[in-house]
PDB file of N, CA and C in Angstrom:
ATOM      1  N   UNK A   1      18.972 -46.716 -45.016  1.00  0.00           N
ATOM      2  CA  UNK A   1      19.547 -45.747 -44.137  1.00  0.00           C
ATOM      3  C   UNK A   1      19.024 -44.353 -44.445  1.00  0.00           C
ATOM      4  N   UNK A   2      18.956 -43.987 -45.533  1.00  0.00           N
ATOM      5  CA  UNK A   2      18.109 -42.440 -45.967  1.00  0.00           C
ATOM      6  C   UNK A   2      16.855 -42.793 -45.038  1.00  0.00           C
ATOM      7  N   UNK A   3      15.825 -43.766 -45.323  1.00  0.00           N
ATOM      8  CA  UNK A   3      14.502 -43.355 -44.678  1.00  0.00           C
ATOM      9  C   UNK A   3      14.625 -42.967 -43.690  1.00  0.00           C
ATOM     10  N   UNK A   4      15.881 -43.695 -42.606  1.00  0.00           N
ATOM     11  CA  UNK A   4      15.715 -43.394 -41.326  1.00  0.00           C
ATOM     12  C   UNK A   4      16.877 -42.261 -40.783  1.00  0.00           C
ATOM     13  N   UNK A   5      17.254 -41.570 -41.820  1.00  0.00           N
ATOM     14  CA  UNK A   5      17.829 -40.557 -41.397  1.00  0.00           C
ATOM     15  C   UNK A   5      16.625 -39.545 -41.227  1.00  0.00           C
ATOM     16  N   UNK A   6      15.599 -39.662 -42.977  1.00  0.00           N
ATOM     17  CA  UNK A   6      14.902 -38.445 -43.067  1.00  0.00           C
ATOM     18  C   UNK A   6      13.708 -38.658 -41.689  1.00  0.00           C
ATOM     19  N   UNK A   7      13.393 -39.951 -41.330  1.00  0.00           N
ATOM     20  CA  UNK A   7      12.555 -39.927 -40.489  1.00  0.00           C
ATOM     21  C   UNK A   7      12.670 -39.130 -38.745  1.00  0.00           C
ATOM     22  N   UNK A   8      14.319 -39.354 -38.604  1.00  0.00           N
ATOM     23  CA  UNK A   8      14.901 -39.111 -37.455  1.00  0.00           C
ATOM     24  C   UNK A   8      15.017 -37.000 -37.614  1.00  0.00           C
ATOM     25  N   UNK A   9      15.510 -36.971 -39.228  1.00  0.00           N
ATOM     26  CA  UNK A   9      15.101 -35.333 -39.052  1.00  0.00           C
ATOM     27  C   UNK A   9      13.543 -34.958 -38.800  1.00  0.00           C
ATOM     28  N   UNK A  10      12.690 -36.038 -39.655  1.00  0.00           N
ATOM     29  CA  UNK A  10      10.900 -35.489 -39.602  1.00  0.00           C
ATOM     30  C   UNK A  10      10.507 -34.791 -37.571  1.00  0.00           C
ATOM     31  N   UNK A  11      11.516 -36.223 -36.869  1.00  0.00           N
ATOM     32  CA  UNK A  11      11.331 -36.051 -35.444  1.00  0.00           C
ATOM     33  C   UNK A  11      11.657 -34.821 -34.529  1.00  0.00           C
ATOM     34  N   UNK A  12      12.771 -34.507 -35.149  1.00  0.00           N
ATOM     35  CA  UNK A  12      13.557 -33.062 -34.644  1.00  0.00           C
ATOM     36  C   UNK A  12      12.988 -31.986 -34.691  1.00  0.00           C
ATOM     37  N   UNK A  13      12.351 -31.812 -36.327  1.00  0.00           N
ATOM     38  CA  UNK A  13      11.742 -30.763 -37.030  1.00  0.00           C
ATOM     39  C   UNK A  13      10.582 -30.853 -35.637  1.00  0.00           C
ATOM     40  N   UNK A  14       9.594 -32.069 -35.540  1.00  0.00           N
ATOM     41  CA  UNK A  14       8.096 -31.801 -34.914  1.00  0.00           C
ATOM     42  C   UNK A  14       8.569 -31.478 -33.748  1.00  0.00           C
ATOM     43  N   UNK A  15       9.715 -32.182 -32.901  1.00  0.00           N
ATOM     44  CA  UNK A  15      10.197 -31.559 -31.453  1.00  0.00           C
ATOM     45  C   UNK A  15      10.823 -29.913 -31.570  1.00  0.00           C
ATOM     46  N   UNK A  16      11.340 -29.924 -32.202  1.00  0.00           N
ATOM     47  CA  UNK A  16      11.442 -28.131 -32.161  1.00  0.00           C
ATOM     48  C   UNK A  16      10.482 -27.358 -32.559  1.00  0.00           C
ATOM     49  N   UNK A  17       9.604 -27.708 -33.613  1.00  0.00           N
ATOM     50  CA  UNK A  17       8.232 -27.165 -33.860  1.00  0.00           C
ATOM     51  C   UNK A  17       7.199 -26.818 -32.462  1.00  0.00           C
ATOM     52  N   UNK A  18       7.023 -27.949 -32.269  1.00  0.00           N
ATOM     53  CA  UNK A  18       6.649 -28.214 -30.662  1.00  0.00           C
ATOM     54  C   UNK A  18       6.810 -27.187 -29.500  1.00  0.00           C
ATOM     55  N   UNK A  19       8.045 -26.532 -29.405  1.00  0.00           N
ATOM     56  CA  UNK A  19       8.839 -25.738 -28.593  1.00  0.00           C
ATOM     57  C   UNK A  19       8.637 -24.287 -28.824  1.00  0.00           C
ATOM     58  N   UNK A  20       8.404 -24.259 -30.267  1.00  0.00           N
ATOM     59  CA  UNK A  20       8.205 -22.690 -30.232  1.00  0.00           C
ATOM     60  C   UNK A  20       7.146 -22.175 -29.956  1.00  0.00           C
ATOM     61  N   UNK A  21       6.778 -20.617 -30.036  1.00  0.00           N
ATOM     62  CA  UNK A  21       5.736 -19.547 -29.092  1.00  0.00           C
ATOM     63  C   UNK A  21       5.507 -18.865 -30.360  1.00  0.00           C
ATOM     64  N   UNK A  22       4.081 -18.560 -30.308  1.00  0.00           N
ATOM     65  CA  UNK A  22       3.730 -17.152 -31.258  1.00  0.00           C
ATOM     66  C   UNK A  22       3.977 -15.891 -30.767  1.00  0.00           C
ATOM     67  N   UNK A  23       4.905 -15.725 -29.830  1.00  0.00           N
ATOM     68  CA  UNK A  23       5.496 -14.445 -28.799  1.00  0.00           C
ATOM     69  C   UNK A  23       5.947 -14.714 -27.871  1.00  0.00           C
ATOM     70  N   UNK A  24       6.435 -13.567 -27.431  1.00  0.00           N
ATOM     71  CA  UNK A  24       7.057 -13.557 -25.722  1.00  0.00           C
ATOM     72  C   UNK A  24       5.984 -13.477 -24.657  1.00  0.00           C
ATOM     73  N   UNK A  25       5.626 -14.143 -23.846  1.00  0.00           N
ATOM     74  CA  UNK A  25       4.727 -14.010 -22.950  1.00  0.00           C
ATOM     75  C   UNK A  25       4.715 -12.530 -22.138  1.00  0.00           C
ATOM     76  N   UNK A  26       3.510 -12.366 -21.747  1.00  0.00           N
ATOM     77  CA  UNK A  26       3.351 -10.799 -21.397  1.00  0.00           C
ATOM     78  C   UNK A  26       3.826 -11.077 -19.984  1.00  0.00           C
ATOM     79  N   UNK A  27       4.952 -10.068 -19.011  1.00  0.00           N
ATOM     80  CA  UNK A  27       4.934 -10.244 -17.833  1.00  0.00           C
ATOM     81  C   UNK A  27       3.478 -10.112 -16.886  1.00  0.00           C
ATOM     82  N   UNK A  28       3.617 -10.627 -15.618  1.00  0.00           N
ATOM     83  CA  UNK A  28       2.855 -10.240 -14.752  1.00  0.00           C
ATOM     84  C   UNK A  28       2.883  -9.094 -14.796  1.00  0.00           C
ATOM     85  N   UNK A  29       1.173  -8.545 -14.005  1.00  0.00           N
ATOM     86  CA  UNK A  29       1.305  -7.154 -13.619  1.00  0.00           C
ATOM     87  C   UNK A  29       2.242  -7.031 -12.320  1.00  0.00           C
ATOM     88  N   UNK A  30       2.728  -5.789 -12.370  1.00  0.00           N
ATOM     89  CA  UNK A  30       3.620  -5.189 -11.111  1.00  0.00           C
ATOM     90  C   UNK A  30       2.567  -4.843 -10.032  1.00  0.00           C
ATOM     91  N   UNK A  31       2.493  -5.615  -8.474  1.00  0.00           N
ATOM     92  CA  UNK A  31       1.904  -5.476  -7.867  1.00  0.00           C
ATOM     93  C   UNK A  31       2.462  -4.552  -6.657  1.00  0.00           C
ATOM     94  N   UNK A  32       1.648  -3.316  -6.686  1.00  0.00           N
ATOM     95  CA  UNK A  32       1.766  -1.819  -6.144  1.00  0.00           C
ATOM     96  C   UNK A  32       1.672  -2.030  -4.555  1.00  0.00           C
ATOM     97  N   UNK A  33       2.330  -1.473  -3.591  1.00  0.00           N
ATOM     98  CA  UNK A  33       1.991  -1.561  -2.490  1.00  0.00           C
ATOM     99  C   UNK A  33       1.402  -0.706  -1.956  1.00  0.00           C
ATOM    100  N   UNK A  34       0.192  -0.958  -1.104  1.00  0.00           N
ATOM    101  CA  UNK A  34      -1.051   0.180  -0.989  1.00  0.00           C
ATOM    102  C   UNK A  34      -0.186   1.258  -0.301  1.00  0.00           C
ATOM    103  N   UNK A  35      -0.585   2.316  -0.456  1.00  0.00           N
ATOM    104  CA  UNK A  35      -0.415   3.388  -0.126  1.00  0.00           C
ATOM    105  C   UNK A  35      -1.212   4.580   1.278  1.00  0.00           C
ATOM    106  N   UNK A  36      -0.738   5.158   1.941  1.00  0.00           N
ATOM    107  CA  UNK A  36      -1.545   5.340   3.210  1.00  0.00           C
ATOM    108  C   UNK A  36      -2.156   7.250   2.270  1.00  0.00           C
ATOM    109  N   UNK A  37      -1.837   7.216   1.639  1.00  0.00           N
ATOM    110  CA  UNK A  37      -2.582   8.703   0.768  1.00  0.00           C
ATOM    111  C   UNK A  37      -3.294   8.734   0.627  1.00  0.00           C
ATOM    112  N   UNK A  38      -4.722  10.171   1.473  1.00  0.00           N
ATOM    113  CA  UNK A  38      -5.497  10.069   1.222  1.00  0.00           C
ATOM    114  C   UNK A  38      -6.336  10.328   2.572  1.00  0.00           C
ATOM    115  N   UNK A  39      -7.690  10.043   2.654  1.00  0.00           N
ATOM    116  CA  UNK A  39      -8.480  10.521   3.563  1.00  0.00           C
ATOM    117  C   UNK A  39      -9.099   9.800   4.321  1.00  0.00           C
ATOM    118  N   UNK A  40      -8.696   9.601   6.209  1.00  0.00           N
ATOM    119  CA  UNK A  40      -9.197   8.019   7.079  1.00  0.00           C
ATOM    120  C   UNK A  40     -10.207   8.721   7.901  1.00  0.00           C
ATOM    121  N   UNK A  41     -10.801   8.154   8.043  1.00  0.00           N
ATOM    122  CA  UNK A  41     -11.635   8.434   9.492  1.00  0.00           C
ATOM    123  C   UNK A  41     -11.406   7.670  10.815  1.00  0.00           C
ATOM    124  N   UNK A  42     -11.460   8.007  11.821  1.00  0.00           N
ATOM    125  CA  UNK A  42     -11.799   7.288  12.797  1.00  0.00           C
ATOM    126  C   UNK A  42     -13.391   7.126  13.291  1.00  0.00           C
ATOM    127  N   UNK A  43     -13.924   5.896  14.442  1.00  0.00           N
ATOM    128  CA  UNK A  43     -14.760   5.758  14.889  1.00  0.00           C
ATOM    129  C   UNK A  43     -15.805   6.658  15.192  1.00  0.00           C
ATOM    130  N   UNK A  44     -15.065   7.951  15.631  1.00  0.00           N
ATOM    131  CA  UNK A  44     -15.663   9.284  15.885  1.00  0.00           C
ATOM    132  C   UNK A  44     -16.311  10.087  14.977  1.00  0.00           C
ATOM    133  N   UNK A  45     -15.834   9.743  13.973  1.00  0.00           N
ATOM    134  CA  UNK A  45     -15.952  10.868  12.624  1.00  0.00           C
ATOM    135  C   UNK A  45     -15.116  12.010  12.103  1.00  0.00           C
ATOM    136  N   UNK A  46     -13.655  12.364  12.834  1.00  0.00           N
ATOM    137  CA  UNK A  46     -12.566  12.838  12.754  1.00  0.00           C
ATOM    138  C   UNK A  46     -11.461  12.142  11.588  1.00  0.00           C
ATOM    139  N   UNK A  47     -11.377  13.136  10.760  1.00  0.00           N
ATOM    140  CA  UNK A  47     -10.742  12.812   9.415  1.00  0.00           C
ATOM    141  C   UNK A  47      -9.730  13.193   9.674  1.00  0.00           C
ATOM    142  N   UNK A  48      -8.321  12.803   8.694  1.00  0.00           N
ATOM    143  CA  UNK A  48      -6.898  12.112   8.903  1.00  0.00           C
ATOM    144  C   UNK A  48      -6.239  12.176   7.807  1.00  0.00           C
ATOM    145  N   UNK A  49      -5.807  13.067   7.417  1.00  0.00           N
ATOM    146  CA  UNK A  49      -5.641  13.496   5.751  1.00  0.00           C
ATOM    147  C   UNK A  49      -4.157  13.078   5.676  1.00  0.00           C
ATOM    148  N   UNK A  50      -3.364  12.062   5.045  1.00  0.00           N
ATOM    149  CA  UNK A  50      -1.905  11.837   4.200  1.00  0.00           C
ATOM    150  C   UNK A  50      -1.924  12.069   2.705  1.00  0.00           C
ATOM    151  N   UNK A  51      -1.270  13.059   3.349  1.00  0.00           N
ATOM    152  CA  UNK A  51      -0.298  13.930   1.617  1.00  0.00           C
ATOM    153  C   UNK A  51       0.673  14.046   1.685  1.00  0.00           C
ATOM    154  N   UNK A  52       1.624  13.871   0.873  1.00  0.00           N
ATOM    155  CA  UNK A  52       3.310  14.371   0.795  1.00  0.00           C
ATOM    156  C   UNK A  52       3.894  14.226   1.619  1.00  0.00           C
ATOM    157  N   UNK A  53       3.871  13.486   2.758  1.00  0.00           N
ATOM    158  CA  UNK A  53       4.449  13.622   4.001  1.00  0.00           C
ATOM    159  C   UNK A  53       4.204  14.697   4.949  1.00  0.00           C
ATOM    160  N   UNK A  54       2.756  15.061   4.863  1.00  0.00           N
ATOM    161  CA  UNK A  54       1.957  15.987   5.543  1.00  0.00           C
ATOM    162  C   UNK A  54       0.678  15.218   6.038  1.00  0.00           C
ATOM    163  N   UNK A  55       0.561  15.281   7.509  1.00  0.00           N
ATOM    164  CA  UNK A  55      -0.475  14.647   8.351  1.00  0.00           C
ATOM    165  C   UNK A  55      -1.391  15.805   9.162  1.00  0.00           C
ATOM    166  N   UNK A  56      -2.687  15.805   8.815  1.00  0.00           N
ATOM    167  CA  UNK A  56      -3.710  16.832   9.462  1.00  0.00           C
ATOM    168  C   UNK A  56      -4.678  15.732  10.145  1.00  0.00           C
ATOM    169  N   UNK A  57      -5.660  16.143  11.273  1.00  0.00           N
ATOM    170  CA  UNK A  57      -6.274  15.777  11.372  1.00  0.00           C
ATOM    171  C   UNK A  57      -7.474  17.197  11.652  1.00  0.00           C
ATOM    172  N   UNK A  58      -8.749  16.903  11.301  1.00  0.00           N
ATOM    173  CA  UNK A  58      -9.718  18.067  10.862  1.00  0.00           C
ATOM    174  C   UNK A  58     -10.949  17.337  12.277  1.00  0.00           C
ATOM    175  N   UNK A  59     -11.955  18.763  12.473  1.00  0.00           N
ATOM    176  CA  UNK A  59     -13.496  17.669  12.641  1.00  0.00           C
ATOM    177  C   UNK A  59     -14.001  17.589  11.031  1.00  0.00           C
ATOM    178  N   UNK A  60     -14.969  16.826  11.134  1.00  0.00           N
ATOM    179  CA  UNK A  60     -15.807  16.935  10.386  1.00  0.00           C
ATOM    180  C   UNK A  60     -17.005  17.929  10.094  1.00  0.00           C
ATOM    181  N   UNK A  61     -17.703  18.273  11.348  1.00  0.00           N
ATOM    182  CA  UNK A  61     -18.537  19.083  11.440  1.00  0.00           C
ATOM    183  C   UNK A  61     -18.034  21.292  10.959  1.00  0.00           C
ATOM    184  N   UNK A  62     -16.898  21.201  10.949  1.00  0.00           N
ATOM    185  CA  UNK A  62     -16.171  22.947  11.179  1.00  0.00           C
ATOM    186  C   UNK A  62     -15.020  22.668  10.738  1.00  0.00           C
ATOM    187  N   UNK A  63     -13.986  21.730  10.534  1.00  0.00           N
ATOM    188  CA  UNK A  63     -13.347  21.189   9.408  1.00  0.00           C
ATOM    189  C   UNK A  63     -12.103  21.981  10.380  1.00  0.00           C
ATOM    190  N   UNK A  64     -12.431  21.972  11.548  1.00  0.00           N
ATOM    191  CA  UNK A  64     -11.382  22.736  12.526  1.00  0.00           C
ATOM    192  C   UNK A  64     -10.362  22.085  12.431  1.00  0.00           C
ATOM    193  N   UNK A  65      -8.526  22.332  12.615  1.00  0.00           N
ATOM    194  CA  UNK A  65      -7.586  21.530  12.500  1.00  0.00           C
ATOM    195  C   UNK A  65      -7.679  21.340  14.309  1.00  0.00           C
ATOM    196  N   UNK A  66      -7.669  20.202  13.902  1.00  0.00           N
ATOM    197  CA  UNK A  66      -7.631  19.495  16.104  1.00  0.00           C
ATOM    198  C   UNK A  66      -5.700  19.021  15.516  1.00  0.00           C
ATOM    199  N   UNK A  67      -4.996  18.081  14.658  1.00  0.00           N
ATOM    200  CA  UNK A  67      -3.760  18.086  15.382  1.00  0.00           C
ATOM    201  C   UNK A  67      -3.058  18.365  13.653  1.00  0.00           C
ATOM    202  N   UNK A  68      -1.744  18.380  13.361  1.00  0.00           N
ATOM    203  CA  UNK A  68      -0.748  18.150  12.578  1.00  0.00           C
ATOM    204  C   UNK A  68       0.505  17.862  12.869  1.00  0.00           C
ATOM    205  N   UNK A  69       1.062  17.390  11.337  1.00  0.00           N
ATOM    206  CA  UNK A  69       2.632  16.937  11.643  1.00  0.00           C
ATOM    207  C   UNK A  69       3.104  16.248  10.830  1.00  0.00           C
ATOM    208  N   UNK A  70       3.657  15.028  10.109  1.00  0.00           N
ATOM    209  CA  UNK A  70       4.719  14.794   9.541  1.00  0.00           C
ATOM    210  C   UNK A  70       4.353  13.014   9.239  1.00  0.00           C
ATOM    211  N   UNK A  71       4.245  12.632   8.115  1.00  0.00           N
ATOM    212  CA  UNK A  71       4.771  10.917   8.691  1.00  0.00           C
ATOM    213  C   UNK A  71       5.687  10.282   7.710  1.00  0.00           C
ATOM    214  N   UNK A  72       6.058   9.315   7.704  1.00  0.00           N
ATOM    215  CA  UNK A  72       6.799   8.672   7.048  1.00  0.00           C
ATOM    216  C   UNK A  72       6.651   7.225   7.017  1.00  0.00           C
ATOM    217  N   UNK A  73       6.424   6.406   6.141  1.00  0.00           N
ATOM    218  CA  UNK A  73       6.301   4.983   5.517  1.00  0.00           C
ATOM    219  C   UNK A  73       7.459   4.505   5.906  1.00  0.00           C
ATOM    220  N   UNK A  74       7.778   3.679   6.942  1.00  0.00           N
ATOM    221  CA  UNK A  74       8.811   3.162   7.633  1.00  0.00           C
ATOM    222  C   UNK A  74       9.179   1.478   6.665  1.00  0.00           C
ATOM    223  N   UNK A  75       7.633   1.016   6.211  1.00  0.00           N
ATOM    224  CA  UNK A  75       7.792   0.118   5.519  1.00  0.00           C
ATOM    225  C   UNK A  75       6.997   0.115   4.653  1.00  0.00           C
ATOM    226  N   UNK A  76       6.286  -0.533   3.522  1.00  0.00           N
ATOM    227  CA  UNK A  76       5.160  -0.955   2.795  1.00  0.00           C
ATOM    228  C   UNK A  76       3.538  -0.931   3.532  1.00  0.00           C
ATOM    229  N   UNK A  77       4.111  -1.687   4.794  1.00  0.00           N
ATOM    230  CA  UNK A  77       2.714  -1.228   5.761  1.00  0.00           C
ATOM    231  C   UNK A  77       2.512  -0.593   6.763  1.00  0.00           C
ATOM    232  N   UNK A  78       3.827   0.030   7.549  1.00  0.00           N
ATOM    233  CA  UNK A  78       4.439   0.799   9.094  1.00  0.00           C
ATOM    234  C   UNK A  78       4.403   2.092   8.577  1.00  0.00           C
ATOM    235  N   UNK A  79       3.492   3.144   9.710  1.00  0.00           N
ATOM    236  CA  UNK A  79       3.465   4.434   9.090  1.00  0.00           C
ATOM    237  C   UNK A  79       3.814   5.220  10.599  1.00  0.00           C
ATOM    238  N   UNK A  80       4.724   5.924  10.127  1.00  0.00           N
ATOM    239  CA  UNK A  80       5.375   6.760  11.684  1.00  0.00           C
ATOM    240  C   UNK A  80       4.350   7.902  11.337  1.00  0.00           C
ATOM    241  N   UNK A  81       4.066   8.482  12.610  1.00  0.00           N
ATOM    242  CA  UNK A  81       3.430  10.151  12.080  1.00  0.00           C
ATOM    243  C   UNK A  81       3.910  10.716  13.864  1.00  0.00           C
ATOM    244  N   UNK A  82       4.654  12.114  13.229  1.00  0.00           N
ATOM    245  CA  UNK A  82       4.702  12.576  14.717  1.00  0.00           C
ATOM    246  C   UNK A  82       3.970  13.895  14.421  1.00  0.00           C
ATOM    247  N   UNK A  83       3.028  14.028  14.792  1.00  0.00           N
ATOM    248  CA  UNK A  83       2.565  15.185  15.119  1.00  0.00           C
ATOM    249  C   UNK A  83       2.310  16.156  16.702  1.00  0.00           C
ATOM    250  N   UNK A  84       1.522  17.150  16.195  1.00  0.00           N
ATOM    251  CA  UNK A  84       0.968  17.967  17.679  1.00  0.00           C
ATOM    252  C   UNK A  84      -0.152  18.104  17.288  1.00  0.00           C
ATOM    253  N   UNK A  85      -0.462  18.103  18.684  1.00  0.00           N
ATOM    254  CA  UNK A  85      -2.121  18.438  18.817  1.00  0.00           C
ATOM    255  C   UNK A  85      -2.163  19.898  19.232  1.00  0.00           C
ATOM    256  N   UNK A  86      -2.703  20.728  18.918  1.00  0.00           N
ATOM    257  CA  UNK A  86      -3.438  22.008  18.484  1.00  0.00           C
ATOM    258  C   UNK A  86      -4.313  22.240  19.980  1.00  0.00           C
ATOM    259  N   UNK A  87      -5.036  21.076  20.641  1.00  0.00           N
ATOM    260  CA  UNK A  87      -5.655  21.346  21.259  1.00  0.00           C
ATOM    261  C   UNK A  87      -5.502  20.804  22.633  1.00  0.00           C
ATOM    262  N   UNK A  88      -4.564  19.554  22.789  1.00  0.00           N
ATOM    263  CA  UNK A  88      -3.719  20.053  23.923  1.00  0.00           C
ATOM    264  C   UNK A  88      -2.395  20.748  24.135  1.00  0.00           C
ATOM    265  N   UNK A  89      -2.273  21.089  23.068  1.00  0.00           N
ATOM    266  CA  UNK A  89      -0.556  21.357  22.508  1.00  0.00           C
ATOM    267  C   UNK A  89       0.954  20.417  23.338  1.00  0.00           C
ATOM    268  N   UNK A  90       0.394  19.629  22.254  1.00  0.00           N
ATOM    269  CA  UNK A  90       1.335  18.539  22.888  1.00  0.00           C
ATOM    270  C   UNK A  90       1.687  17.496  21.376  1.00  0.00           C
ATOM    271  N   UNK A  91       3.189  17.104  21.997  1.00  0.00           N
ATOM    272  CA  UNK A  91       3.450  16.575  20.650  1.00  0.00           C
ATOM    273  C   UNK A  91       3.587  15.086  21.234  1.00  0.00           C
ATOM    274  N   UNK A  92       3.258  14.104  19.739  1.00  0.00           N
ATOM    275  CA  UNK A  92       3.658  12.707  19.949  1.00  0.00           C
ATOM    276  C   UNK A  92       3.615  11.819  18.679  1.00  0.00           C
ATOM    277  N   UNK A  93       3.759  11.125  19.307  1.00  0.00           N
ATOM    278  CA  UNK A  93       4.300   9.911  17.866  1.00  0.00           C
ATOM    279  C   UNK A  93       3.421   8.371  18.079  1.00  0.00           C
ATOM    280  N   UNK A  94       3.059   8.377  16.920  1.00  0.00           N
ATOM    281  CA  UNK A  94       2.208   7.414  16.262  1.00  0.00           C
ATOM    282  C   UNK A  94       2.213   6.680  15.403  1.00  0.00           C
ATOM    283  N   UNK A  95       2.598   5.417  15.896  1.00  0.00           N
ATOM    284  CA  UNK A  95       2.772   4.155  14.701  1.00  0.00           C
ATOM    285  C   UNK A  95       1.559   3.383  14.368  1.00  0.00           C
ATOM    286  N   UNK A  96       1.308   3.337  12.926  1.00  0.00           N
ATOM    287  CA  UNK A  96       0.292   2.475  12.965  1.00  0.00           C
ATOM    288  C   UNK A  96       0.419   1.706  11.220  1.00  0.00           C
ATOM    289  N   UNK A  97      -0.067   0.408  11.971  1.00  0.00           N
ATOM    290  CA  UNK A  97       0.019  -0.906  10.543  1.00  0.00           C
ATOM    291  C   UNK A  97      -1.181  -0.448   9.656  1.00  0.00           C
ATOM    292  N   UNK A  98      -0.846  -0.793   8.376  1.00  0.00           N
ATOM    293  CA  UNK A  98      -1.929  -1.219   7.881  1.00  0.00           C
ATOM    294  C   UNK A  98      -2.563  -2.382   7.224  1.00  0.00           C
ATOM    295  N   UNK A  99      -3.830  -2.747   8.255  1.00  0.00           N
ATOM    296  CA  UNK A  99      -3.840  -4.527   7.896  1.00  0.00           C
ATOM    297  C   UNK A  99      -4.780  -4.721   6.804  1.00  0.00           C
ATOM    298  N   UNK A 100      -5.366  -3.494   6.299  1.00  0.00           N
ATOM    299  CA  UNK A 100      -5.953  -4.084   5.168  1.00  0.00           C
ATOM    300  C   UNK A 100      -5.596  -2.910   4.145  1.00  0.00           C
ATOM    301  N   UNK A 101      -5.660  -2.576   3.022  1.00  0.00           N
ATOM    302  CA  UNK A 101      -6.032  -1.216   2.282  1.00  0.00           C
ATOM    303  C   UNK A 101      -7.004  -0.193   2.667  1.00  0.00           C
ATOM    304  N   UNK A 102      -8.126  -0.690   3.428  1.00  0.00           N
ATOM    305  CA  UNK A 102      -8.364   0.162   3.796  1.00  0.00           C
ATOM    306  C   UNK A 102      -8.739   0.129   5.499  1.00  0.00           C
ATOM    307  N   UNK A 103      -7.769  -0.162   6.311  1.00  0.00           N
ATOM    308  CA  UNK A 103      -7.857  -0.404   7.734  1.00  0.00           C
ATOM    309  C   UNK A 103      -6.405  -0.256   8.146  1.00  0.00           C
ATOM    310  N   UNK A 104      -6.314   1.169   9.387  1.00  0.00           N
ATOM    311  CA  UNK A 104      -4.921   1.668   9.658  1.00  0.00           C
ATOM    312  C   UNK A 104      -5.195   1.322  11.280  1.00  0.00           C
ATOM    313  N   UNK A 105      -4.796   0.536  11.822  1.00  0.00           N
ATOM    314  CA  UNK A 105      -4.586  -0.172  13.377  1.00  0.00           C
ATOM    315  C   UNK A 105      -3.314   0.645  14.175  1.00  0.00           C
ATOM    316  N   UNK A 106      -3.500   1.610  14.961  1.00  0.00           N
ATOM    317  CA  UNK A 106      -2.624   2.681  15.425  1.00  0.00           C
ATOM    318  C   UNK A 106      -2.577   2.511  16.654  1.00  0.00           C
ATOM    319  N   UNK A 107      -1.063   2.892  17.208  1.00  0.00           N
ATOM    320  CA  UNK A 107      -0.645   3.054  18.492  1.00  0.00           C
ATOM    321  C   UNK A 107       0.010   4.596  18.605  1.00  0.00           C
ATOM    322  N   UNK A 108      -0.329   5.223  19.926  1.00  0.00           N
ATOM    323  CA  UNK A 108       0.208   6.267  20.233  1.00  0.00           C
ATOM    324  C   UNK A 108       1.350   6.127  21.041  1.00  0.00           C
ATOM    325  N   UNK A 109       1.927   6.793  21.187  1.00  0.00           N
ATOM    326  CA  UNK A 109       3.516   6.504  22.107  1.00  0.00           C
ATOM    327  C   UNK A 109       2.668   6.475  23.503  1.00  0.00           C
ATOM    328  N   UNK A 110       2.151   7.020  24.138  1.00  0.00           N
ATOM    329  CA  UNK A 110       1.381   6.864  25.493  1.00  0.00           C
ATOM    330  C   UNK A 110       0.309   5.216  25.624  1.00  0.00           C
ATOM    331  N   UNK A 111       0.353   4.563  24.311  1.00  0.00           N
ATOM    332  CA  UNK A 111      -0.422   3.320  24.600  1.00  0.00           C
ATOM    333  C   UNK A 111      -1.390   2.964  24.120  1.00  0.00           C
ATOM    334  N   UNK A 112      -2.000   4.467  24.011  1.00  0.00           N
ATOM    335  CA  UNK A 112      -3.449   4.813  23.035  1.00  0.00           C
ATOM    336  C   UNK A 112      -3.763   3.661  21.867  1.00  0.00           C
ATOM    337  N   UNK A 113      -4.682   3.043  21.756  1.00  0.00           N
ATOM    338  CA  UNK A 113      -4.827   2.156  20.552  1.00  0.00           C
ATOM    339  C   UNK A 113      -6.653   2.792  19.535  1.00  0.00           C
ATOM    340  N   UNK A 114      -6.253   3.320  18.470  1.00  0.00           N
ATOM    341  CA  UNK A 114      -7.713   3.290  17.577  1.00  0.00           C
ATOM    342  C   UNK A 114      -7.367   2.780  16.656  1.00  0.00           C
ATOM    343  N   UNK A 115      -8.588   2.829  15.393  1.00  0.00           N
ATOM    344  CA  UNK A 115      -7.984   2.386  14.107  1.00  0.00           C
ATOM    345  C   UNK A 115      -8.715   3.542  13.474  1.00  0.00           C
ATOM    346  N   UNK A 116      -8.474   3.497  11.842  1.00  0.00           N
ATOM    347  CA  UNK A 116      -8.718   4.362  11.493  1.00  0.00           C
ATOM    348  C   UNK A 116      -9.290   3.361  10.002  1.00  0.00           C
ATOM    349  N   UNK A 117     -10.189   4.225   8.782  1.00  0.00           N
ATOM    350  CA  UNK A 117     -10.518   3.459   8.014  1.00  0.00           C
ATOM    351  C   UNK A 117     -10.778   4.646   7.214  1.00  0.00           C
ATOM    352  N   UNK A 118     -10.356   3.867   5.956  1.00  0.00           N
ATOM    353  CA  UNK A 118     -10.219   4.943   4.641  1.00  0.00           C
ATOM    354  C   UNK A 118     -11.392   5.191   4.043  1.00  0.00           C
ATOM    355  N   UNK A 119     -11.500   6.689   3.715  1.00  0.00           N
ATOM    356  CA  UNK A 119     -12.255   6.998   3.383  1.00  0.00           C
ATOM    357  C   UNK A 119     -12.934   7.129   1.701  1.00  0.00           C
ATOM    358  N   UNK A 120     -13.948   6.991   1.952  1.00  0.00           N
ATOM    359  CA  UNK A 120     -14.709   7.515   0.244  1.00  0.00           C
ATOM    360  C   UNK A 120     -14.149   6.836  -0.740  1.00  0.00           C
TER     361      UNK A 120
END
């Protein structure tokens, strides 16, 4: 009866041996949701600057302000921006997804559809 007690502890010992870790496993990384900050272009060559909840749009060529205004991250990928345009002076609102990190697929409240693509 001893052998097969000590044998039945030898078993326990290797099954809990078995079980333990040389540490705590490292978590996953925390995966960031892209962010619309920063500098888009459109098709045209008209740049699209998000900062702080500040929306410009410039030319490129004279760096002239053509519109501004305001946006807000409605979700992780939904970006409201209401601005005015400078150069018809007219205000409106603009939703647009973003389907990739660097690809912003936009609608204007009038119907308008461009996209826009991040820059540099």
């Amino acid at each position: 009866m001893k052998i097969r007690s000590i044998v039945i502890l030898l078993a326990c010992t290797a099954t809990l041996a078995a079980c333990s870790s040389s540490g705590p496993r490292p978590l996953p990384p925390i995966r960031q949701a892209p962010t619309v900050e920063g500098a888009w272009v459109d098709p045209n060559g008209i740049v699209s600057t998000f900062q702080a909840g500040t929306f410009s749009t410039r030319t490129t060529d004279s760096n002239q302000l053509l519109a501004s205004g305001t946006y807000t991250m409605t979700s992780d990928r939904l970006v409201e921006i209401n601005m005015t345009s400078l150069v018809r002076n007219t205000q409106s609102k603009v939703n647009c997804a973003m389907v990739t990190p660097s690809q912003l697929n936009c609608t204007s409240d009038s119907g308008a559809q461009f996209s826009l693509a991040r820059r540099g």
